[in-house]
Protein backbone atom coordinates (compact mmCIF):
# COMPACT_ATOMS: atom_id res chain seq x y z
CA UNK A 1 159.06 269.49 129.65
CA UNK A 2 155.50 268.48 130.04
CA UNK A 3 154.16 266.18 133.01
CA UNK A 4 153.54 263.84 130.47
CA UNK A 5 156.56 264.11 128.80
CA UNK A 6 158.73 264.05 132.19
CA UNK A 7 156.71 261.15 133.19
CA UNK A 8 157.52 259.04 130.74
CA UNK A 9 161.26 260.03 130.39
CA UNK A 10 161.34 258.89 134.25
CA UNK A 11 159.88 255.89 133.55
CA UNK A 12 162.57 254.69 130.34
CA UNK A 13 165.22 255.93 132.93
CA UNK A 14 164.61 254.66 136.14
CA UNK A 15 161.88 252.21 136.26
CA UNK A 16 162.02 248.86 137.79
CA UNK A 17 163.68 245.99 135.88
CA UNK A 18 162.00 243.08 137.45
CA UNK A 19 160.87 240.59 134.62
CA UNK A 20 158.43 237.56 135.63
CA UNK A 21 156.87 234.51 134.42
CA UNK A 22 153.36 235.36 135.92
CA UNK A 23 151.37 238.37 133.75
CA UNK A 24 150.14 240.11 136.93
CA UNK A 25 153.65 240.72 138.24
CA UNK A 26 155.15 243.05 135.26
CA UNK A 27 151.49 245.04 136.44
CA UNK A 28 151.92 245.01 139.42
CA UNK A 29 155.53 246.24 139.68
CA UNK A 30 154.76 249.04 136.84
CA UNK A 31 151.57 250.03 138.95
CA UNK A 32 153.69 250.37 142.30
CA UNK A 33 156.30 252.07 139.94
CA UNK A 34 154.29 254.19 138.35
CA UNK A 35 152.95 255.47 142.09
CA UNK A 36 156.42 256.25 143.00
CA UNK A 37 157.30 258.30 140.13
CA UNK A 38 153.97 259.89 140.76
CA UNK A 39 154.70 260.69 144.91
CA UNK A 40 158.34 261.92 143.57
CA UNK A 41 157.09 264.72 141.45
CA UNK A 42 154.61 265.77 143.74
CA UNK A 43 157.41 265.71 146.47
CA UNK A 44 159.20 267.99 144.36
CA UNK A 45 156.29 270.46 143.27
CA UNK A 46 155.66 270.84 146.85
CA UNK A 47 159.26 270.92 148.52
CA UNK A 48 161.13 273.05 145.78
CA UNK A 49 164.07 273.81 148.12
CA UNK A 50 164.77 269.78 149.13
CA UNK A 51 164.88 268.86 145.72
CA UNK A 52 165.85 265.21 145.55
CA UNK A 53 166.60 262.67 142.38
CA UNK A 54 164.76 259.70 141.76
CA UNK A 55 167.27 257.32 143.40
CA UNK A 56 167.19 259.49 146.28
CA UNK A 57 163.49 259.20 146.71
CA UNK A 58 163.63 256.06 146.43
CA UNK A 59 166.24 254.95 148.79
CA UNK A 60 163.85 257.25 151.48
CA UNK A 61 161.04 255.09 150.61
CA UNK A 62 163.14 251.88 151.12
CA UNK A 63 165.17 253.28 154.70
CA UNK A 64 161.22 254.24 155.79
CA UNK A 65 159.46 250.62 155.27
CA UNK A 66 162.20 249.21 156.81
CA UNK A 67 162.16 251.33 159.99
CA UNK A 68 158.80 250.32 159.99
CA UNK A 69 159.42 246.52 161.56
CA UNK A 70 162.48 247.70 163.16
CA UNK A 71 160.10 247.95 166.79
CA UNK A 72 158.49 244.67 165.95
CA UNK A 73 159.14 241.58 168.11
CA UNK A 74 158.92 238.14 167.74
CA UNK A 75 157.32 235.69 169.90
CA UNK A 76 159.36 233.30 171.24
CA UNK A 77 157.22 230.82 172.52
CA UNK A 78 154.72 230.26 169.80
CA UNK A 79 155.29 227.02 167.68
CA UNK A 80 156.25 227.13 163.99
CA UNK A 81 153.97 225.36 162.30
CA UNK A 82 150.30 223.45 163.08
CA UNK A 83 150.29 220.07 164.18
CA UNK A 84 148.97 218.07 161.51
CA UNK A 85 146.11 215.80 163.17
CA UNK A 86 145.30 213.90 159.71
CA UNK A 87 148.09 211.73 159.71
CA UNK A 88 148.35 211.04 163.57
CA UNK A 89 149.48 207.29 164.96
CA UNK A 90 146.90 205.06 166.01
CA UNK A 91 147.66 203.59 169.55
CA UNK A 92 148.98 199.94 169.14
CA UNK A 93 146.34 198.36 171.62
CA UNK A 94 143.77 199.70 169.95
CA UNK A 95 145.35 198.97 166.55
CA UNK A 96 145.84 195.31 167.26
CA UNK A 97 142.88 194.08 169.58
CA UNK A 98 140.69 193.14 167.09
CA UNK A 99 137.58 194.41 168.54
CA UNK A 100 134.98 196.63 166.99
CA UNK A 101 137.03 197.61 164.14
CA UNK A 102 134.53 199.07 161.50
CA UNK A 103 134.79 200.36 157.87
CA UNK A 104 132.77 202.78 156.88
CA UNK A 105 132.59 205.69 154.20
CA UNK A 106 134.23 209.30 154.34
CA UNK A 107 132.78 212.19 152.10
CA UNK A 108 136.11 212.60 150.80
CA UNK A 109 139.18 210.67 149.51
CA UNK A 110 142.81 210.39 151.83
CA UNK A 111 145.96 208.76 151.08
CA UNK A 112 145.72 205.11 152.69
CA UNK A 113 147.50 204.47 155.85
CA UNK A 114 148.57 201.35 155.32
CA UNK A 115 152.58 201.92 154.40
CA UNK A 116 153.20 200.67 151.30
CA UNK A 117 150.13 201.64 149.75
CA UNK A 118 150.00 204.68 147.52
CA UNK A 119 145.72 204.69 147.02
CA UNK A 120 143.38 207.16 147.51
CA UNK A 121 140.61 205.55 149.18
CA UNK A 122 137.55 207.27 151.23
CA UNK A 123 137.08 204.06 152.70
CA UNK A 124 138.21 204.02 156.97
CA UNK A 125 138.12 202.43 160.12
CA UNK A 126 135.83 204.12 162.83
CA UNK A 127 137.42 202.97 165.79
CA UNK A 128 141.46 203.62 164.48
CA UNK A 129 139.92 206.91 162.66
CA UNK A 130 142.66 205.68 159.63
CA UNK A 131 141.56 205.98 156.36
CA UNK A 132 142.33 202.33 154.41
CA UNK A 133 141.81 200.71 151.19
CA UNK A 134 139.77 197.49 151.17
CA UNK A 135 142.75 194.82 150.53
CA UNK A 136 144.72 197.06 153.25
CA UNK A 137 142.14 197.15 156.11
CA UNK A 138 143.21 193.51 157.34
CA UNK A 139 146.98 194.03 156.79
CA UNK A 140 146.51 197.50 159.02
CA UNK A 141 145.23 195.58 162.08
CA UNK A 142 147.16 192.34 161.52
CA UNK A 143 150.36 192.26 163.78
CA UNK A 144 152.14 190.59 161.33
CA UNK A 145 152.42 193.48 158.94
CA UNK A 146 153.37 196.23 161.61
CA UNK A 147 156.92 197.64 161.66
């Protein structure tokens, strides 16, 4: 049988059955295929005594990658995720003391503050740093609409 030939007869027997809604995955997974099929008749041309099958290969591929991370360790003390900063509470006292409060114009749009408003605005207040639509900016500093 030809390289070609045995190539190709590897492939229709033991390729990867992995199907995918994305295009770039079925390439992907025949590329990384194909390179395995590839490695596993060179690893036989060269080694003709520890001649393995294709599921053999494979499984030292798989047992290799995963002795890979096996010496890896965690960190324990490093936090899981970034503290988001956009959506951060405004300290009440500064919130309610009606001093210096400011509206002014951001470059780009935020969801509004304000809790029972779903808008978009890039309107917000300088001193609270809260990004508001107009009818909300009094209701956000009025006492009378705080939780």
């Amino acid at each position: 049988m030809g390289g070609v030939d045995y190539h190709d007869w590897l492939f229709e027997n033991h390729s990867i059955a992995i199907r995918g809604k994305k295009w770039y995955w079925c390439l992907i997974t025949r590329i990384v295929d194909m390179a395995v099929r590839n490695s596993f008749i060179l690893y036989n041309l060269l080694h003709p005594k520890d001649k393995v099958s294709i599921k053999e290969f494979r499984r030292n591929i798989a047992v290799a990658y995963l002795k890979l991370g096996h010496g890896r360790r965690v960190q324990k003390d490093r936090p899981l995720s970034i503290p988001s900063t956009s959506r951060a509470q405004v300290v009440y006292d500064v919130r309610f003391d009606e001093k210096n409060h400011i509206l002014d114009k951001r470059d780009n749009q935020r969801r509004c503050q304000f809790p029972l408003c779903k808008g978009k605005p890039r309107n917000f207040c300088k001193k609270c740093n809260a990004t508001l639509c107009l009818p909300c900016f009094p209701k956000y500093h009025d006492k009378s609409y705080a939780k």
